[in-house]
Protein backbone atom coordinates (compact mmCIF):
# COMPACT_ATOMS: atom_id res chain seq x y z
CA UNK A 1 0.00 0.00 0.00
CA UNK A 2 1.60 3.52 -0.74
CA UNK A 3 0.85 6.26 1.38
CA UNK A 4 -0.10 9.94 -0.09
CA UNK A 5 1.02 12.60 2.40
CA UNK A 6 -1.48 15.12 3.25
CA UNK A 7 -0.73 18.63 3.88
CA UNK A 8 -1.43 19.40 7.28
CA UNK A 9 -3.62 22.62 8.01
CA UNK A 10 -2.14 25.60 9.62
CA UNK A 11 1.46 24.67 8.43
CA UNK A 12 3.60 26.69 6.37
CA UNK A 13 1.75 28.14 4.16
CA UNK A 14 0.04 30.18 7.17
CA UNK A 15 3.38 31.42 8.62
CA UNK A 16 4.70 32.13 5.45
CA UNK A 17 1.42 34.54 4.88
CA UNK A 18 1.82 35.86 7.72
CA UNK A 19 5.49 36.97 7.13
CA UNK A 20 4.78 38.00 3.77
CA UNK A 21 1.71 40.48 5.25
CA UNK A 22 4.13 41.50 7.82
CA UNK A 23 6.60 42.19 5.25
CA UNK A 24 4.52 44.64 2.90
CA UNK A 25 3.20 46.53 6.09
CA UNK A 26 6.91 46.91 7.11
CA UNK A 27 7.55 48.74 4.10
CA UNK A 28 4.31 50.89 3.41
CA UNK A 29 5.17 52.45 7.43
CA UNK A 30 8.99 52.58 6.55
CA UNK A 31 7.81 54.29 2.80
CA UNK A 32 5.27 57.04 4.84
CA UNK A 33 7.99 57.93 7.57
CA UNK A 34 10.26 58.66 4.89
CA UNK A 35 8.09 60.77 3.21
CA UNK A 36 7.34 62.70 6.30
CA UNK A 37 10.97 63.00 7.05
CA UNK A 38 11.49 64.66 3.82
CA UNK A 39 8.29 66.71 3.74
CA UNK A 40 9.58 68.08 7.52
CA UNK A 41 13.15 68.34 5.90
CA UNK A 42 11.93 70.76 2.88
CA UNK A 43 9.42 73.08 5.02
CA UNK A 44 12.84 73.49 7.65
CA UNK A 45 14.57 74.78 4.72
CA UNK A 46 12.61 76.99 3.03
CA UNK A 47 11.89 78.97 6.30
CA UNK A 48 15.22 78.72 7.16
CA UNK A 49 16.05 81.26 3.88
CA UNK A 50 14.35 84.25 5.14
CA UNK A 51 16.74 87.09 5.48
CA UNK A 52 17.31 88.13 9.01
CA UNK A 53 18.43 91.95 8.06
CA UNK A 54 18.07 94.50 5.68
CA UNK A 55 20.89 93.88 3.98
CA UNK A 56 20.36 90.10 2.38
CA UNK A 57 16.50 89.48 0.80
CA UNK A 58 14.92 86.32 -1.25
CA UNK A 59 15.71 86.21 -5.00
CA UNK A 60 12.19 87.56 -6.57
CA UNK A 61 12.75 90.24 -4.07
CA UNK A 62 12.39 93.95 -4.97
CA UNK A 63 13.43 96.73 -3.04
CA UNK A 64 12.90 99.83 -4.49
CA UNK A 65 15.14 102.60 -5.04
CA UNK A 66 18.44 100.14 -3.94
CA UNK A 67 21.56 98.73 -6.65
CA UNK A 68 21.09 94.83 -6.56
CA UNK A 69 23.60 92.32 -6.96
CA UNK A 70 22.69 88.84 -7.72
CA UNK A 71 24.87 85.85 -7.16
CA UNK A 72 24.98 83.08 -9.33
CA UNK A 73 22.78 80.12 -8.76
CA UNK A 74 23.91 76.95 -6.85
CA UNK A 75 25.13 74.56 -9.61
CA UNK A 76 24.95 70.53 -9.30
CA UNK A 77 27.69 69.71 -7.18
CA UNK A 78 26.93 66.56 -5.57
CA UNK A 79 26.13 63.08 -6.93
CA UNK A 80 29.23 62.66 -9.42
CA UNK A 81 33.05 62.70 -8.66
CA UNK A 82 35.78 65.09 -10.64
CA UNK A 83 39.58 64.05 -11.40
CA UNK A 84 41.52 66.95 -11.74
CA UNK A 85 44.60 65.78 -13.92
CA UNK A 86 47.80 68.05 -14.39
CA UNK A 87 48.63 68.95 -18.13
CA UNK A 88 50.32 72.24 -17.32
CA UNK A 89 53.54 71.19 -16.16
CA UNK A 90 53.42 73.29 -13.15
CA UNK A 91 53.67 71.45 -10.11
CA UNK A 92 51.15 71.40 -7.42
CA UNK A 93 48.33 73.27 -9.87
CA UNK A 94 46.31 70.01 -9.86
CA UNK A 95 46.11 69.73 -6.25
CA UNK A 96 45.25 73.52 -5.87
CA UNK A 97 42.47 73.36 -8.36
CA UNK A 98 40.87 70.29 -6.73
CA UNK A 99 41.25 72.18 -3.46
CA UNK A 100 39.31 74.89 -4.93
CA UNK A 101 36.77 72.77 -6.73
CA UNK A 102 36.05 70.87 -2.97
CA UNK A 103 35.71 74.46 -1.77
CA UNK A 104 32.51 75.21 -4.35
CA UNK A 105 31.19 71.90 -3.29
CA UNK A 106 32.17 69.37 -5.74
CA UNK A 107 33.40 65.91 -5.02
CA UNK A 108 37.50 65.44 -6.22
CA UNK A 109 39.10 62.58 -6.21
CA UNK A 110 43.04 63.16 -5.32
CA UNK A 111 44.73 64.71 -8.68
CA UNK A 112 47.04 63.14 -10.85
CA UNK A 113 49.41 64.15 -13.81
CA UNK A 114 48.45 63.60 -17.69
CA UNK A 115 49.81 60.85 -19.26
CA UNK A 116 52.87 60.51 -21.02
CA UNK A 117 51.39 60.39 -24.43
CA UNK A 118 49.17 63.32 -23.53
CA UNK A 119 51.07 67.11 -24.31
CA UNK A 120 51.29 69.97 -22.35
CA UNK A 121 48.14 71.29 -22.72
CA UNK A 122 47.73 75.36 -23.04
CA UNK A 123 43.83 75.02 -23.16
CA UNK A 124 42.28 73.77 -19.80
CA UNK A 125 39.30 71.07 -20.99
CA UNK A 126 36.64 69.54 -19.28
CA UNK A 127 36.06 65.87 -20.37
CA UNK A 128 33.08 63.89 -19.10
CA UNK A 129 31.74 59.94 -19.77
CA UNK A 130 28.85 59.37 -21.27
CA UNK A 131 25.81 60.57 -19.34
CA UNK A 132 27.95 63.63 -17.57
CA UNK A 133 27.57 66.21 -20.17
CA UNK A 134 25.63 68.35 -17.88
CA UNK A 135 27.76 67.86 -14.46
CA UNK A 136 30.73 68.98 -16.99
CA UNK A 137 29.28 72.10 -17.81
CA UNK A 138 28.99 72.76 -14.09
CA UNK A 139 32.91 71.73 -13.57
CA UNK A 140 33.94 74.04 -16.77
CA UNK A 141 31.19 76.98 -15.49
CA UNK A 142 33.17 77.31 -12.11
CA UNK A 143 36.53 76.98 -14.08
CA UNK A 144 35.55 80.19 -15.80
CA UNK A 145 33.74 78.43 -18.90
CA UNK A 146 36.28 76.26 -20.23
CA UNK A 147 35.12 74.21 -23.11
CA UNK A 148 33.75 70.22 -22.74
CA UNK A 149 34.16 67.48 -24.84
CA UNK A 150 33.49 63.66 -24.47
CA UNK A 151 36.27 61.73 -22.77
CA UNK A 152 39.02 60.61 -25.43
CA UNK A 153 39.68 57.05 -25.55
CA UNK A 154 42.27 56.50 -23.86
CA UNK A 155 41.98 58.61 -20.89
CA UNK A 156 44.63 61.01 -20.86
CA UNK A 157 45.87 60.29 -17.32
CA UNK A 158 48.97 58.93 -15.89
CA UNK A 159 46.91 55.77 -14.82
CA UNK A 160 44.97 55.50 -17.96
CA UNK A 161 41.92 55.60 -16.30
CA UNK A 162 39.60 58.06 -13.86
CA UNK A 163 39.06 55.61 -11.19
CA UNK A 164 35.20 56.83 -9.74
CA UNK A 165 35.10 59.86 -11.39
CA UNK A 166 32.74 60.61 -14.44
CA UNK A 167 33.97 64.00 -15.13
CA UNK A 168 38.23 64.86 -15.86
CA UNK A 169 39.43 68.39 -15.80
CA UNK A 170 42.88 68.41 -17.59
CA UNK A 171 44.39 71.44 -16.15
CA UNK A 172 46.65 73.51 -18.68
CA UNK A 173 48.61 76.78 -18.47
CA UNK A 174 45.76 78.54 -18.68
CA UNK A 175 44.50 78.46 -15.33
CA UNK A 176 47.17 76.64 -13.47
CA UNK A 177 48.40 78.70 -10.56
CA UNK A 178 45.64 80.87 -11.05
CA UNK A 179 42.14 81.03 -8.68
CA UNK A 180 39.17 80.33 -10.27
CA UNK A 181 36.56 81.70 -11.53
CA UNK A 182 33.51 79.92 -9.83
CA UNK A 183 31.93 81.39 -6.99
CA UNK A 184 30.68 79.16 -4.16
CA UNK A 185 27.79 76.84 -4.28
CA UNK A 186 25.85 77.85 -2.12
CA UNK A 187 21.74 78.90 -1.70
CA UNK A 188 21.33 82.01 -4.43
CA UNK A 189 20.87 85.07 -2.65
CA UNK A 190 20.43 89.23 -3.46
CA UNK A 191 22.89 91.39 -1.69
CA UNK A 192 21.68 94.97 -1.30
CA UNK A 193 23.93 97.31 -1.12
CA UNK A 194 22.82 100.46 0.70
């Protein structure tokens, strides 16, 4: 005689309901305290920005009868990495301008030198992967404007490659040893001078 097993009520299948319910409730609380994290998080920000004297006000604001000066908008800096490679030849410019570029914000890997193959470059150029054209045009808008261009194959740095970065500034003459041109990235503001 062969024997047929049974299932036997209340087994598994009624635990493993249960955990599956207990799993999608889990996640519809831990979805709606996130979103009330982030709802408190944006309403403590913008009243954060009002001006506390007469001599900073909300962009939008007019004040009649006083010279305005706005400052530039704050730029992507966040989310992407920038390698700062040396093509000028002067030594230490790489490390200053990635200094410069943490100071407005961005993320910088630690600089390297061009590669052999690669010039001295008198132009400073932004280069950016695939998918980075418009986190490049931030980089080369707080260089001063430089120009972008997709990265060359190979990469033109003494390692051949960029490591995490998606965006490569190859310094040149240009701008080494010089400041530059970006101003900080920070919340856009009108200054009124009085």
């Amino acid at each position: 005689m062969s024997r047929q097993a049974r299932p036997q009520a209340g087994g598994n299948g009624a635990g493993q309901n249960f955990n599956s319910t207990l799993s999608i409730v889990v996640a519809v609380v831990a979805v709606l305290v996130g979103f009330f994290i982030l709802r408190d998080i944006n309403s403590d920000s913008s009243s954060s920005s009002s001006p506390s004297d007469d001599t900073s006000v909300d962009v939008g604001t007019t004040v009649p009868g006083a010279a305005v000066t706005t400052l530039p908008a704050a730029t992507n800096t966040t989310g992407f990495k920038v390698l700062v490679a040396n093509g000028s030849g002067v030594p230490g410019s790489a490390g200053d301008v990635s200094v410069a570029l943490q100071g407005l914000g961005f993320i910088v890997q630690p600089p390297l030198n061009k590669s052999d193959a690669t010039p001295k470059q008198t132009l400073t150029m932004v280069y950016y992967i695939a998918g980075q054209e418009a986190n490049a045009a931030n980089v080369a808008a707080a260089l001063g404007g430089v120009a972008t261009a997709p990265m060359p194959d190979p990469v033109p740095t003494e390692t051949g490659n960029m490591g995490e970065a998606s965006v490569l500034v190859l310094l040149a003459t240009d701008l080494a040893g010089k400041p530059i041109a970006g101003a900080p990235a920070a919340q856009t503001t009108t200054t009124v001078a009085g």
